[in-house]
Each structure stands twice: as structure tokens, then as C-alpha cells.
Protein backbone atom coordinates (compact mmCIF):
# COMPACT_ATOMS: atom_id res chain seq x y z
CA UNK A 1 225.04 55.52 85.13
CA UNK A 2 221.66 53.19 84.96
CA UNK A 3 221.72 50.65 87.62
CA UNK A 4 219.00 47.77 87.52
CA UNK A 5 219.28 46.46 91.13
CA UNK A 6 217.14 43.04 91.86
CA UNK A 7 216.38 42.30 95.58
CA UNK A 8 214.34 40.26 98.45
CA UNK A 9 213.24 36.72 97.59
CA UNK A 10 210.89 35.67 95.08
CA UNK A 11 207.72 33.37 96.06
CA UNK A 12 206.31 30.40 94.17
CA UNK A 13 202.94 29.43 94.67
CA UNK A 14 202.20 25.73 95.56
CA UNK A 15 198.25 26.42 95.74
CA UNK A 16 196.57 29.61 97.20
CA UNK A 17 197.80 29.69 100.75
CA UNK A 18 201.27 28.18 100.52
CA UNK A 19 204.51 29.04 98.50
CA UNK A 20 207.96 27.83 98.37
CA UNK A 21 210.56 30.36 99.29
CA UNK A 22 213.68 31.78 101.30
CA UNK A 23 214.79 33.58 104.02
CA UNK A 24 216.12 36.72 102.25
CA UNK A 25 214.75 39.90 103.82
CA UNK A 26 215.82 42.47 100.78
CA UNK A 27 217.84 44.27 102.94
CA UNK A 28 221.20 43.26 100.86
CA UNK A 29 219.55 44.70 97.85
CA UNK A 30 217.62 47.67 98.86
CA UNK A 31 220.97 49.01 100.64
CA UNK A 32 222.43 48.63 97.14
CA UNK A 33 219.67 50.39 95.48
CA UNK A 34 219.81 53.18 98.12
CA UNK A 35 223.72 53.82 97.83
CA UNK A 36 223.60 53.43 93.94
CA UNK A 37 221.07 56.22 94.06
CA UNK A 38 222.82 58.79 95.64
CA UNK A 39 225.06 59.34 92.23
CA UNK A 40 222.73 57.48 90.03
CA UNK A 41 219.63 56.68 88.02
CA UNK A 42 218.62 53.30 89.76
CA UNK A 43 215.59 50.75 89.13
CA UNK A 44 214.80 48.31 91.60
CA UNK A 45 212.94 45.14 91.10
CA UNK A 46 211.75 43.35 93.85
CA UNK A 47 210.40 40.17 95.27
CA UNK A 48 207.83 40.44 98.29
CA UNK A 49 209.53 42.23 101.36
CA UNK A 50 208.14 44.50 104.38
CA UNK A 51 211.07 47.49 103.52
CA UNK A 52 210.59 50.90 102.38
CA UNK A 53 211.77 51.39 99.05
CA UNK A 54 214.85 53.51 98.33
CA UNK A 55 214.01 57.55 97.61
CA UNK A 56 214.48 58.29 94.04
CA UNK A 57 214.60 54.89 93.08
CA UNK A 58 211.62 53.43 90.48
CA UNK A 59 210.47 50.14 92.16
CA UNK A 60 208.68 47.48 89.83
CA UNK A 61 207.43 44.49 92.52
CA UNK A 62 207.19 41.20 91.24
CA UNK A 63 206.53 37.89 93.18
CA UNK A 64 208.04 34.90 91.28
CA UNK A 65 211.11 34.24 89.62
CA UNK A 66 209.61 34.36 85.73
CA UNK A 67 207.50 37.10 87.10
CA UNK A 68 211.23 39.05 88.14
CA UNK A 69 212.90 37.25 85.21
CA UNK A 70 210.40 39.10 82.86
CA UNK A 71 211.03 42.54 84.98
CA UNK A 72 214.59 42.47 84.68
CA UNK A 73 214.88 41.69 80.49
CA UNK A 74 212.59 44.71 80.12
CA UNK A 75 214.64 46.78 81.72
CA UNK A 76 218.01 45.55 80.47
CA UNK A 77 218.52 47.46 77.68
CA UNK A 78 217.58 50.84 79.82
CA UNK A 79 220.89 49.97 82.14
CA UNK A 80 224.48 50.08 82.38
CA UNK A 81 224.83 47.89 85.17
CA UNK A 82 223.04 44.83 86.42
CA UNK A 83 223.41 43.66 90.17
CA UNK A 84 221.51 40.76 90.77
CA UNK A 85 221.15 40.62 94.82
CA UNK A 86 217.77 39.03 95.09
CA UNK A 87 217.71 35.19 96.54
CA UNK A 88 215.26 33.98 93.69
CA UNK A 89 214.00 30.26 94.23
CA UNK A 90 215.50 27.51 92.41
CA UNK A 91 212.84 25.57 91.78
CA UNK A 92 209.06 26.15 91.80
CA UNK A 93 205.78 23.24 91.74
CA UNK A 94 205.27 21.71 88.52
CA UNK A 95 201.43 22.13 89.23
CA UNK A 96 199.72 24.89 90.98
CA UNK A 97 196.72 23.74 92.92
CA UNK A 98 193.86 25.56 91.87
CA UNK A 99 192.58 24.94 95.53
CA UNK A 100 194.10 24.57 99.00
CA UNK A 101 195.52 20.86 99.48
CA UNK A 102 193.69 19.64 102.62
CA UNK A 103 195.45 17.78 105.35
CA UNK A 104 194.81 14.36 104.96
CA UNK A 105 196.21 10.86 106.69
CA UNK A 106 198.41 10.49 103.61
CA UNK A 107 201.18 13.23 102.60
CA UNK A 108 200.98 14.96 99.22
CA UNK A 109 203.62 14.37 96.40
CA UNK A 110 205.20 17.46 95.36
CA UNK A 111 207.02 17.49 91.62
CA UNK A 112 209.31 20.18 91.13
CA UNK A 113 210.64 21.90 88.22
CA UNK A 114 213.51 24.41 87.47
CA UNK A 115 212.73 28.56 87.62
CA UNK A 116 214.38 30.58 84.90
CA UNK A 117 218.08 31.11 85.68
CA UNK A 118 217.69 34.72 85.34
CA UNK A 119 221.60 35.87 85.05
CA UNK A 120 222.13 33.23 82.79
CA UNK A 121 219.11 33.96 80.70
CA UNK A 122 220.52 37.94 80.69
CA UNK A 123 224.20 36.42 79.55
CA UNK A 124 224.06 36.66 76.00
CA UNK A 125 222.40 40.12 76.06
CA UNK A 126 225.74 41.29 78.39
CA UNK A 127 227.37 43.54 75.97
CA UNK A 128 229.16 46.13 77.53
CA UNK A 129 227.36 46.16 80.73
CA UNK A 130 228.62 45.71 84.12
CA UNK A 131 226.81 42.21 85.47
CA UNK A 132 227.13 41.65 89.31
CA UNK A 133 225.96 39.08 91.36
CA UNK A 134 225.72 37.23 94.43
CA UNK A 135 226.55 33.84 96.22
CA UNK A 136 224.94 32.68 99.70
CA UNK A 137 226.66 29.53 100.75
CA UNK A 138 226.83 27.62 103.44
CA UNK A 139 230.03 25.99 102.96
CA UNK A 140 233.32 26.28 99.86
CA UNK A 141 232.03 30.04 100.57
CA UNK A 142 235.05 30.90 97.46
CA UNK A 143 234.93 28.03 95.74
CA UNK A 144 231.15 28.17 94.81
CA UNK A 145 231.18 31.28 94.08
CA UNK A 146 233.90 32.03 91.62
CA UNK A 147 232.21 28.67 90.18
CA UNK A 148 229.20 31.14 89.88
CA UNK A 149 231.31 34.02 88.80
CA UNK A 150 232.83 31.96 85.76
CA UNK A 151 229.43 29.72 84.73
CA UNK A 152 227.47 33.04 84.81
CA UNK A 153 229.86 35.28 83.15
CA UNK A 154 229.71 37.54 86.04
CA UNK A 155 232.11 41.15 86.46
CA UNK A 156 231.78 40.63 90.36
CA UNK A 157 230.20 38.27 93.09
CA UNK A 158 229.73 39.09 96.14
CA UNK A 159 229.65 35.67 98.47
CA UNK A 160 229.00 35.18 102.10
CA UNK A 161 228.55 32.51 104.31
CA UNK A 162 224.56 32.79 104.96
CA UNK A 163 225.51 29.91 108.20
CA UNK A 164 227.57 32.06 110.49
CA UNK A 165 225.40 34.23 113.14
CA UNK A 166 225.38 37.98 113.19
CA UNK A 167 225.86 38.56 109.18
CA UNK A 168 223.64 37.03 106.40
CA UNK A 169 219.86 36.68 105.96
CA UNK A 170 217.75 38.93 108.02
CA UNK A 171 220.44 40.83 109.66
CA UNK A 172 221.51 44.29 108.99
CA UNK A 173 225.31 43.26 109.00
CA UNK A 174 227.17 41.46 106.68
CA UNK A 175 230.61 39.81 105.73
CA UNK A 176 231.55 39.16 102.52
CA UNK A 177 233.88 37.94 100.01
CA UNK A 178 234.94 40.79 96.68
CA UNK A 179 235.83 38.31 94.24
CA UNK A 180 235.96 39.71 90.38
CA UNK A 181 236.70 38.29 87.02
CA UNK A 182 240.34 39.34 86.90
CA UNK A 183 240.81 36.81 89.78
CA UNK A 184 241.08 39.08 92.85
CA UNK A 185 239.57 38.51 95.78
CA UNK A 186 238.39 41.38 98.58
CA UNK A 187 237.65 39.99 102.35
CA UNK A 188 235.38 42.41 104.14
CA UNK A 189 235.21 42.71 108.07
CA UNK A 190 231.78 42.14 109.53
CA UNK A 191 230.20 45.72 108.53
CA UNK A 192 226.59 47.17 107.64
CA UNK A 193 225.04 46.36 104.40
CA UNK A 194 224.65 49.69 103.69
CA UNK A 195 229.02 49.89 104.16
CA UNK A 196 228.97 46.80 102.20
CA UNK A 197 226.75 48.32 99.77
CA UNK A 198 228.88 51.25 99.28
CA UNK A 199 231.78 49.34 98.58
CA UNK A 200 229.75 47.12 96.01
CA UNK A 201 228.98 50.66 94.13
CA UNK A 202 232.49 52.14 94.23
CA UNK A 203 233.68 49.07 92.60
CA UNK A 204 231.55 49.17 89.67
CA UNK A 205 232.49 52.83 89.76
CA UNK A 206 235.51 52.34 89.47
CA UNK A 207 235.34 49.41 87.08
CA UNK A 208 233.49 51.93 84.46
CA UNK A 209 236.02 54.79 84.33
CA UNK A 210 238.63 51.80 83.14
């Protein structure tokens, strides 16, 4: 199979020397990528990280959320399966500073302004395709994301609780929540995210021989 695997965070310039942005390392993502490609044709888009990509996967870097939105419609048609682990920003600056804004005695006003929604932008091009995504919560962990699952028209998410310690953003471990469109839910022990990627692959394995 083709799998089109997004991952790290995506950046969004407020003037040359600042962005807005998250904590997500790419490790989630990359892991996927890696144990995708070990049966697989993979491509990996991804935001700005300080990993190694995958071997034998094509990497396409991009920086901000259009920028990855653009990445992953060109490549959409190429896959069979889309897993969408980046954390891509939510919002972005209306207006990019052409300059750096200078500390001054009174604060700046920032305006913000919605980035592309990029797995609902991809939902009407679904077809046939296996769409995967994620959900890092803080709190309702299940609730928001089978929210997400429905609203997005999602096969799988894959949620976790990004607030507990040991598992989430920046770690190598994680512990997640399975939770697919038929309405079952999988609870995963603490584990690697390279276990947890494995799992995430033999599921859509699984859910293409049906």
C-alpha cells in the first residue's frame, strides 16, 4: 500500500524572528512513517523537527499549515492511506510583520485567523482511502476525540492525554486510546511510539484486507 504520513508541528510566522507553534517533537509521526515502511511505499510530510527521517521513506518538509496543507493534496491521489499525526497550528497572525516588532512600553495587538483544517479540507476527496488521525487532549480524552473522529470523517483516531507525565509530547512513550468508526475503542498500556506505531499500521492492515 501508499501511505502519506504527516508529522512534527507546523510553524507560523508572526514577523521574522518569532512564530506561533507547539510542542510536538515528530516523534509520533516519524515512528509511523518508519513502521509503515517496512511493508510499504510511504511519503512523509513534515513540519520543522531535529529527527532523522525514516530510511526508504520520501520526505517533503514544509513549515506552515497551508504550506503542509498544499503538500498533503498533492500527494493524495498517489496514496491509499492518509494518517494525519502532525500537531498543525490552529490559528496563524492575520498580518506578518515584514520586520521584527520591537519591544516597546506598550504591548502589541495580535489578530488571529484560522489555518486550513487540513483533514477536513482532504474529506470530500476520501474515496476509498483509509483516513487516520489524531487527538491530543488535555481533558474528555474520548469524548473529544470520537467528536473528531465523526466531524472529520475519520477510519481511526488515535487520542491521548498530552497532560499526564511520561507519555505525550516530547517523550518517546506513549498511551493511547484505538477508537474507530465502527464504535470500538482500544486502550493501550504506556508503550514506545514505535509499539504504538506498529499497532497503528496493523490496524489499517488489517482494515484493508476487509
Amino acid at each position: 500500500m501508499n501511505f502519506l504520513v504527516t508529522a512534527g508541528p507546523t510553524r507560523e510566522p508572526l514577523d521574522p524572528v518569532r512564530f506561533l507553534s507547539n510542542r510536538s517533537s515528530g516523534k509520533m509521526g516519524y515512528a509511523v512513517a518508519a513502521a509503515a515502511a517496512r511493508r510499504h511505499e510511504v511519503r512523509l510530510v513534515t513540519g520543522p523537527v531535529v529527527l532523522r527521517p525514516p530510511k526508504g521513506v520520501r520526505t517533503i518538509s514544509v513549515v506552515t499549515a497551508e504550506e503542509m496543507c498544499a503538500a498533503v493534496d498533492q500527494n493524495l491521489k498517489w496514496c491509499d492511506v492518509l494518517i494525519m499525526a502532525a500537531a498543525v497550528c490552529d490559528w496563524r497572525p492575520v498580518e506578518v510583520k515584514r520586520h521584527k516588532i520591537k519591544k516597546t512600553k506598550s504591548l502589541p495587538s495580535l489578530k488571529l485567523e484560522r489555518t486550513p483544517d487540513i483533514l477536513k479540507t482532504m474529506m470530500p476527496k476520501k474515496g476509498k482511502r483509509t483516513f487516520v488521525g489524531f487527538a491530543a487532549e488535555t481533558r474528555t480524552v474520548a469524548r473529544e476525540a470520537r467528536r473528531k473522529l465523526k466531524e472529520k470523517g475519520l477510519d481511526l483516531i488515535v487520542a491521548n492525554d498530552v497532560s499526564r507525565r511520561g507519555s505525550g509530547f516530547e517523550s518517546d512513550n506513549n498511551r493511547v486510546l484505538l477508537i474507530s468508526s465502527n464504535g470500538t475503542l482500544e486502550r493501550l498500556p504506556l508503550m514506545p511510539k514505535t509499539a504504538v506505531a506498529a499497532r497503528i499500521v496493523k490496524w489499517v492492515e488489517a482494515r484493508r484486507r476487509t
